[in-house]
C-alpha atoms as a PDB file:
ATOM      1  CA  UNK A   1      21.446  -2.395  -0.975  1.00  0.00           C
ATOM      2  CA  UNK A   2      19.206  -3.974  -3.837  1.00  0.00           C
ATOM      3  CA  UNK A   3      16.388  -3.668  -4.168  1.00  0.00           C
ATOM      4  CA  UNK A   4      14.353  -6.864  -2.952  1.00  0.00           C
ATOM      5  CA  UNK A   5      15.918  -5.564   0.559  1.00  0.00           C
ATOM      6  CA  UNK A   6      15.307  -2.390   0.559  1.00  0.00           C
ATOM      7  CA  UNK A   7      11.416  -3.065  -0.651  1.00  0.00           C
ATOM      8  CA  UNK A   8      11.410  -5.898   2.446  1.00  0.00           C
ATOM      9  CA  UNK A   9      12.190  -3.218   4.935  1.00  0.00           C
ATOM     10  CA  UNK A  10      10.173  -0.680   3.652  1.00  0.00           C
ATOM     11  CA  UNK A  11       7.049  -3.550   4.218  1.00  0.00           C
ATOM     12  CA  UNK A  12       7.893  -3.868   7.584  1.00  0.00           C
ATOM     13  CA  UNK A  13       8.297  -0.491   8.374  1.00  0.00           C
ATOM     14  CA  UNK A  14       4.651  -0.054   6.752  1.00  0.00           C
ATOM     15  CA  UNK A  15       3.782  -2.858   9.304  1.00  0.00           C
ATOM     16  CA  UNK A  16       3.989  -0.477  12.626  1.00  0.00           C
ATOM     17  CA  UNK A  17       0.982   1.798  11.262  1.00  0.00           C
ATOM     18  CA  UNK A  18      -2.285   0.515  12.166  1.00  0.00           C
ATOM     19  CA  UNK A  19      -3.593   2.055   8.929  1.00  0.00           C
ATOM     20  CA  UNK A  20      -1.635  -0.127   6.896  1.00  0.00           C
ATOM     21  CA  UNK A  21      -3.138  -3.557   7.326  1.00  0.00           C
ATOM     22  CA  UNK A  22      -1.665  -6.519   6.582  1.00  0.00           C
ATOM     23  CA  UNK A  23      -1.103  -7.557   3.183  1.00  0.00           C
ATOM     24  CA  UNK A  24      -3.885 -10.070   2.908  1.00  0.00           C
ATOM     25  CA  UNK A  25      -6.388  -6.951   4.771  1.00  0.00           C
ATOM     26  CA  UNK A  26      -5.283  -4.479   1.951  1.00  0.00           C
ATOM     27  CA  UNK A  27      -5.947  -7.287  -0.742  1.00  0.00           C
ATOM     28  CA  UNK A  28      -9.469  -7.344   0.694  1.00  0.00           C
ATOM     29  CA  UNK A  29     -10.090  -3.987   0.970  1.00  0.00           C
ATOM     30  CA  UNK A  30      -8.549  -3.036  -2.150  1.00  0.00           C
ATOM     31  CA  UNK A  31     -11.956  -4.800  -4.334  1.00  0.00           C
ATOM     32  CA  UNK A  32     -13.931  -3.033  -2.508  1.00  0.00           C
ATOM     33  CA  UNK A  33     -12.206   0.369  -2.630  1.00  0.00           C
ATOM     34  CA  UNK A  34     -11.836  -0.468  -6.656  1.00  0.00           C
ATOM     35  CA  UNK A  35     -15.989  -0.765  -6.838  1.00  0.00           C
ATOM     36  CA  UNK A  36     -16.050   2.495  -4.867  1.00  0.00           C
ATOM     37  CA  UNK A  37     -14.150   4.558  -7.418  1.00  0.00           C
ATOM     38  CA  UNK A  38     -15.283   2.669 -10.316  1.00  0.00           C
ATOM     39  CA  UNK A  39     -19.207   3.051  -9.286  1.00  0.00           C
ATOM     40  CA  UNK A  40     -18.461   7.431  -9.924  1.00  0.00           C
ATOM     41  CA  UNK A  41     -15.166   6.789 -12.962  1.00  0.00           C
ATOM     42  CA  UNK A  42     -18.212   7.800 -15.315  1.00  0.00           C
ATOM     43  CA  UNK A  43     -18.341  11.596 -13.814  1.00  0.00           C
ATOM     44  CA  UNK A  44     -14.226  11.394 -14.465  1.00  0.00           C
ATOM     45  CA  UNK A  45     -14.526   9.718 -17.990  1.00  0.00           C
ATOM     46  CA  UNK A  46     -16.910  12.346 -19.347  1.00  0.00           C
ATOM     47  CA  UNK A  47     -14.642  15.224 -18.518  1.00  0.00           C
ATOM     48  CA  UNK A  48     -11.443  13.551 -19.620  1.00  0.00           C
ATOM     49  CA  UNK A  49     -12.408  10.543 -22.103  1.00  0.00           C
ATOM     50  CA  UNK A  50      -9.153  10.241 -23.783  1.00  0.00           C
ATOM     51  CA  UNK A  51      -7.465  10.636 -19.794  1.00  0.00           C
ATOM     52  CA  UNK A  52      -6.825   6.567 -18.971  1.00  0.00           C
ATOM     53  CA  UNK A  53      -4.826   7.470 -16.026  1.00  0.00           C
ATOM     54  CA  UNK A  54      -8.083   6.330 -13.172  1.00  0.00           C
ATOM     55  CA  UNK A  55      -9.618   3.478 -14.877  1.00  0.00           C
ATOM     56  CA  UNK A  56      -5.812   1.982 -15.085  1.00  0.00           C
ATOM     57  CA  UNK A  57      -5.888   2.558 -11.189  1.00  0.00           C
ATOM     58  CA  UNK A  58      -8.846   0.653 -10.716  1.00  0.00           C
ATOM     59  CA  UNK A  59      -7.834  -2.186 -12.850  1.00  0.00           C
ATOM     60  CA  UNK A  60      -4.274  -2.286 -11.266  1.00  0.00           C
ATOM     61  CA  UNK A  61      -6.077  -2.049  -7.689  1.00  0.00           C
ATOM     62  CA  UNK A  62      -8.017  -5.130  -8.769  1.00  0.00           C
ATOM     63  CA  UNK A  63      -5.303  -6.726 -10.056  1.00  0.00           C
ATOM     64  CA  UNK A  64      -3.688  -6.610  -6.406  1.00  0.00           C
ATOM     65  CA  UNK A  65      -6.744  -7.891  -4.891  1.00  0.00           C
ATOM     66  CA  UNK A  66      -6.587 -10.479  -7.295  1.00  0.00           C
ATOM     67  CA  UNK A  67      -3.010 -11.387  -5.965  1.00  0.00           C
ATOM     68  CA  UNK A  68      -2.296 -10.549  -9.803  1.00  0.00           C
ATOM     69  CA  UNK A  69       0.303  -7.981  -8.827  1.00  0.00           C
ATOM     70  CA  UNK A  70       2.834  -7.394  -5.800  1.00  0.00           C
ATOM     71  CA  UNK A  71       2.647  -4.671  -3.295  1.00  0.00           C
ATOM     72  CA  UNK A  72       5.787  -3.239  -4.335  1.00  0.00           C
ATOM     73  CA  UNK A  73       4.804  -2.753  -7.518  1.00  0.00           C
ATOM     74  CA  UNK A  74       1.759  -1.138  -7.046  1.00  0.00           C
ATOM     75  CA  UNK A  75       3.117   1.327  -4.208  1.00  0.00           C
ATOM     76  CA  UNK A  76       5.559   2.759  -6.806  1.00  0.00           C
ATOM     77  CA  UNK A  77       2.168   3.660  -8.984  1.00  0.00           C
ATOM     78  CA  UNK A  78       0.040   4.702  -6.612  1.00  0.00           C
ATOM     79  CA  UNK A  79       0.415   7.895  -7.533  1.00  0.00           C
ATOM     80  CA  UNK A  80      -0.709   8.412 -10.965  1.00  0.00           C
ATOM     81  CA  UNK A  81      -4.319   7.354 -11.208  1.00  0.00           C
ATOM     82  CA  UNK A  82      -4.821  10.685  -8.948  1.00  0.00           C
ATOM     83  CA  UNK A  83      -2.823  13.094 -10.958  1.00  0.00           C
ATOM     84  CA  UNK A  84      -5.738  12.503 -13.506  1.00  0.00           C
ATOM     85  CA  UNK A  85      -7.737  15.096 -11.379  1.00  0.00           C
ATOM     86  CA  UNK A  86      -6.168  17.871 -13.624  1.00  0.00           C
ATOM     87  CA  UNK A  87      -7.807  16.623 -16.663  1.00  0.00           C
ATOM     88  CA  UNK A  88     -11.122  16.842 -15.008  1.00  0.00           C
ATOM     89  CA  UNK A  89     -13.260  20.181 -15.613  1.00  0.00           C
ATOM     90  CA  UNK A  90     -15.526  19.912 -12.752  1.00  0.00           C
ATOM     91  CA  UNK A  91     -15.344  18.896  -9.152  1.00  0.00           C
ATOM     92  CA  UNK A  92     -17.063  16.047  -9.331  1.00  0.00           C
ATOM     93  CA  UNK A  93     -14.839  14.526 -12.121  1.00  0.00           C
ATOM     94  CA  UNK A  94     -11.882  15.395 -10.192  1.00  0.00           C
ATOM     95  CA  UNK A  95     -13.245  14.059  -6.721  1.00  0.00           C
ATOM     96  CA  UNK A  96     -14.013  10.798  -9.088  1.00  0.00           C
ATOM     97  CA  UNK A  97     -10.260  10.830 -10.402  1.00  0.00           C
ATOM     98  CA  UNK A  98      -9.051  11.172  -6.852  1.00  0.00           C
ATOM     99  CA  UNK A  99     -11.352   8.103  -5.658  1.00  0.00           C
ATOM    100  CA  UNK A 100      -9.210   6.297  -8.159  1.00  0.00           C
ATOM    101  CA  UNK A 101      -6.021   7.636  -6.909  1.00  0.00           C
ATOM    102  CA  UNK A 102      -6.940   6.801  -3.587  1.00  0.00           C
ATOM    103  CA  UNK A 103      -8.163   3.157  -4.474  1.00  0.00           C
ATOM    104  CA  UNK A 104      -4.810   2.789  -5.988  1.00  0.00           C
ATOM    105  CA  UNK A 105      -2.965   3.351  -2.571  1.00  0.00           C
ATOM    106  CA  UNK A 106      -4.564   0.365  -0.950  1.00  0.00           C
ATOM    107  CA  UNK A 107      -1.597  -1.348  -1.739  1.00  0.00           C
ATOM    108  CA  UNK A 108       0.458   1.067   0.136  1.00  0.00           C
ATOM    109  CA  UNK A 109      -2.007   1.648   3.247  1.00  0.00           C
ATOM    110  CA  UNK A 110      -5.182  -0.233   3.695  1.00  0.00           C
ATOM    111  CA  UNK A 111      -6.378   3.423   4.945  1.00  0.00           C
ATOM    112  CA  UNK A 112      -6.786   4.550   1.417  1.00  0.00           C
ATOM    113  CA  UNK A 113      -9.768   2.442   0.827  1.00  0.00           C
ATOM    114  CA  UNK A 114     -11.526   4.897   2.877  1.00  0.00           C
ATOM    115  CA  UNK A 115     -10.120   7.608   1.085  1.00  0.00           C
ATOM    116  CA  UNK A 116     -11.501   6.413  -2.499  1.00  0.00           C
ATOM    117  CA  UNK A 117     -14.706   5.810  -0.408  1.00  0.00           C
ATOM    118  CA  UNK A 118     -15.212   9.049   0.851  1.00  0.00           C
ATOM    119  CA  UNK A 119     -13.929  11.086  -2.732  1.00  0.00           C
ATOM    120  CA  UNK A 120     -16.484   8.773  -4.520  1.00  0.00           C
ATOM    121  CA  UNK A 121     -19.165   9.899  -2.529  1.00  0.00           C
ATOM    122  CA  UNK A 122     -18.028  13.522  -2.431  1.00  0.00           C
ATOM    123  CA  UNK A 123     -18.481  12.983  -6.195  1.00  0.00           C
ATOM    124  CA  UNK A 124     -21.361  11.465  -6.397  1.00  0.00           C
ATOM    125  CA  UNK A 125     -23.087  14.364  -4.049  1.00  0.00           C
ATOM    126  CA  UNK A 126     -21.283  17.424  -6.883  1.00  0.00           C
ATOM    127  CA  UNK A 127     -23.089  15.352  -9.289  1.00  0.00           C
ATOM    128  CA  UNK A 128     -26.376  15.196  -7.822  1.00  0.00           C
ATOM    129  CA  UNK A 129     -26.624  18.077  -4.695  1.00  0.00           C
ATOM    130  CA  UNK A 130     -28.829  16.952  -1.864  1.00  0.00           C
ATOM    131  CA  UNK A 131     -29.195  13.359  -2.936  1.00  0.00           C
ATOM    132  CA  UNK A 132     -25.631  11.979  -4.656  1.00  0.00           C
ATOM    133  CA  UNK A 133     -23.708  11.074  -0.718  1.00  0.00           C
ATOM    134  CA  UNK A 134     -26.920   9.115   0.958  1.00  0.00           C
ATOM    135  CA  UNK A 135     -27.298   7.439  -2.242  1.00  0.00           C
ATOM    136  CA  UNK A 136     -23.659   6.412  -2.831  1.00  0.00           C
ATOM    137  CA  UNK A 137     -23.255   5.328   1.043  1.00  0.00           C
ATOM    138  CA  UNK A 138     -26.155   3.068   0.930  1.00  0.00           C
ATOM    139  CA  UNK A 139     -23.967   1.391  -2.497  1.00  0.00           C
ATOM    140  CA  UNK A 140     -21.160   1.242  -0.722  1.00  0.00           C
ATOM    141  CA  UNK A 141     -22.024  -0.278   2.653  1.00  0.00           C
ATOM    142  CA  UNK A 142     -24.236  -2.596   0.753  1.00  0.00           C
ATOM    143  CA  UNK A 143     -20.875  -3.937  -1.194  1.00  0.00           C
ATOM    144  CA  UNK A 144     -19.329  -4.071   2.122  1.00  0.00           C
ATOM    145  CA  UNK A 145     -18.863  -7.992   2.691  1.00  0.00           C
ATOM    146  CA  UNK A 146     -18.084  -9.447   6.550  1.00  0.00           C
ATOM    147  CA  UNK A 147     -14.530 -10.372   5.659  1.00  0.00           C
ATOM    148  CA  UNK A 148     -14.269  -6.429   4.196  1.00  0.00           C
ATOM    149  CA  UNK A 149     -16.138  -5.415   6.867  1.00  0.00           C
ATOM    150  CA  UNK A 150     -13.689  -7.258   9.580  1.00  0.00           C
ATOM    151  CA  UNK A 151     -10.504  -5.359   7.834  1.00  0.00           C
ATOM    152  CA  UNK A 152     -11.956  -2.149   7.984  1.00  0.00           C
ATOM    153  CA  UNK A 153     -12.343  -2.209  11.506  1.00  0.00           C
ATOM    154  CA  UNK A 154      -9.016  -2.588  12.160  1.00  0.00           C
ATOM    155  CA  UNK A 155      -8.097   0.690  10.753  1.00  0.00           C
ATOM    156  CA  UNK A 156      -7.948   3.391  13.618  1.00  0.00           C
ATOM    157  CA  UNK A 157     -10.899   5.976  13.995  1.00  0.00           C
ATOM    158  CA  UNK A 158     -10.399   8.935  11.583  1.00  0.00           C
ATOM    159  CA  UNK A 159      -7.778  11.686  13.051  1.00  0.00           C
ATOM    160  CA  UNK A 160      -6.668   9.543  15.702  1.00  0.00           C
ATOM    161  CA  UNK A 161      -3.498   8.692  14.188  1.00  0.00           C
ATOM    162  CA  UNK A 162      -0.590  10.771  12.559  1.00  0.00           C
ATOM    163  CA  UNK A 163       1.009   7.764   9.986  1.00  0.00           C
ATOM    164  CA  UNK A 164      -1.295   7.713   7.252  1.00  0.00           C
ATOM    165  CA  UNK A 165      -4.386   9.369   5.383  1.00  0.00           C
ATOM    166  CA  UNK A 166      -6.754   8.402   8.262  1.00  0.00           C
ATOM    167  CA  UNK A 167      -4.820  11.659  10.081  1.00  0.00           C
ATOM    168  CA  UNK A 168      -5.543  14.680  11.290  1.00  0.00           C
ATOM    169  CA  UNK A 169      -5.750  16.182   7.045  1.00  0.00           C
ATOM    170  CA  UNK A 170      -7.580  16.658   4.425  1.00  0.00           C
ATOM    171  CA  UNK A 171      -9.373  13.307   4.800  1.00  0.00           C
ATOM    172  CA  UNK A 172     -10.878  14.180   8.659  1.00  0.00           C
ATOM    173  CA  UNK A 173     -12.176  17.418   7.374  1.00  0.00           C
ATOM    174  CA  UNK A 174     -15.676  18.289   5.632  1.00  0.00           C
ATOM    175  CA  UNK A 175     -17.733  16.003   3.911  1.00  0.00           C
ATOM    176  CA  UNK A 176     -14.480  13.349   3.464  1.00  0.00           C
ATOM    177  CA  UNK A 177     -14.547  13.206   6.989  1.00  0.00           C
ATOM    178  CA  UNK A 178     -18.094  12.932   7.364  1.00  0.00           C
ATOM    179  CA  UNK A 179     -18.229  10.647   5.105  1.00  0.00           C
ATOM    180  CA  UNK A 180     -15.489   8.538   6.840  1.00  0.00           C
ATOM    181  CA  UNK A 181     -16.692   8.663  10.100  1.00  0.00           C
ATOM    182  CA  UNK A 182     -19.707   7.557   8.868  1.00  0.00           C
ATOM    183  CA  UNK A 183     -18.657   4.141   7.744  1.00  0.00           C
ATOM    184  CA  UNK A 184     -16.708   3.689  10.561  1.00  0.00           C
ATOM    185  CA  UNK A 185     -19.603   4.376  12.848  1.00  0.00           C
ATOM    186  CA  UNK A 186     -21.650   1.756  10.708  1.00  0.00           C
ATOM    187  CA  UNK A 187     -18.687  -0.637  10.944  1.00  0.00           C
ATOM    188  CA  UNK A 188     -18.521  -0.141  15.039  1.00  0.00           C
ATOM    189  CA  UNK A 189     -21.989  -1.013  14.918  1.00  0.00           C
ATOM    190  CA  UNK A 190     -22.963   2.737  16.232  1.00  0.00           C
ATOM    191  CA  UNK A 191     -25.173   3.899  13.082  1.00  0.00           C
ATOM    192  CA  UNK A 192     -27.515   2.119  11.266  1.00  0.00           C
ATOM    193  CA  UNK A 193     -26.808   1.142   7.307  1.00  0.00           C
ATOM    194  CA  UNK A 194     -29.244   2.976   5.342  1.00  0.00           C
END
């Protein structure tokens, strides 16, 4: 089977999760989850300067946004922007790498853009204890535009569903989770934005 095939049945496969989006959804989401893991990269790049592997992930998850690059290509990557973690000395700069690993699976599932969401503000609270989360979800939901906004809330409340990051793992537990549920709370219309 070649692999044009193989790559078109894979996409519709991808289709029956609700955390996947649609291609044009993950395109949206995918700026947004870039400006999330680029607005902590600095925490990363300190640690690991000479380390390019996150701040390629955040230009290849623009490039997809742009419509620059196709999912398939991108999928295939998705991992590597998060295996930059092991450079990183401290938490923080490897819950900033793993933002960028995360923003690079947009492509893959639209569900990820949570994901880099929730890492960059895990970062951004290491970094600065007691003040770093409330600070980066207050960026974040104010980069959120209605189009954004309209694709996120398609995704399907955290641990609610088994076929992709938004499951019952590591994302639904402890400040990820939080963190998630959070924005999706704000997206519902339950919370307030701060």
């Amino acid at each position: 089977m070649d692999l044009a095939v193989r790559e078109g049945m894979w996409e519709a496969a991808a289709v029956l999760s609700p955390q996947s989006l649609t291609e044009e959804d993950r395109r949206l989401v995918a700026g947004w989850a870039a400006d999330c893991a680029e607005h902590v990269l600095h925490l990363f790049e300190a640690e690991a300067p000479d380390d390019g592997r996150a701040r390629d992930g955040i230009a290849r998850t623009r490039s997809f946004a742009r419509g620059d690059v196709d999912a398939a290509d991108e999928i295939r990557l998705r991992f590597v922007a998060g295996r930059a973690a092991r450079s990183a000395v401290s938490p923080a700069g490897r819950a900033a790498a793993r933002a960028a690993g995360q923003a690079s699976g947009v492509a893959h599932m639209g569900a990820h853009a949570l994901g880099a969401a929730a890492y960059a503000a895990a970062a951004a609270e290491l970094a600065a204890p007691g003040q770093g989360r409330d600070a980066e979800s207050a960026w974040q939901l104010g980069r959120l535009s209605e189009p954004v906004r309209t694709a996120l809330r398609r995704l399907p409340p955290l641990g609610t569903d088994r076929s992709g990051p938004l499951g019952p793992g590591l994302l639904a537990t402890g400040t990820l989770g939080s963190h998630i549920r959070r924005l999706q709370a704000v997206l519902d219309g339950i919370a307030p934005e701060r």
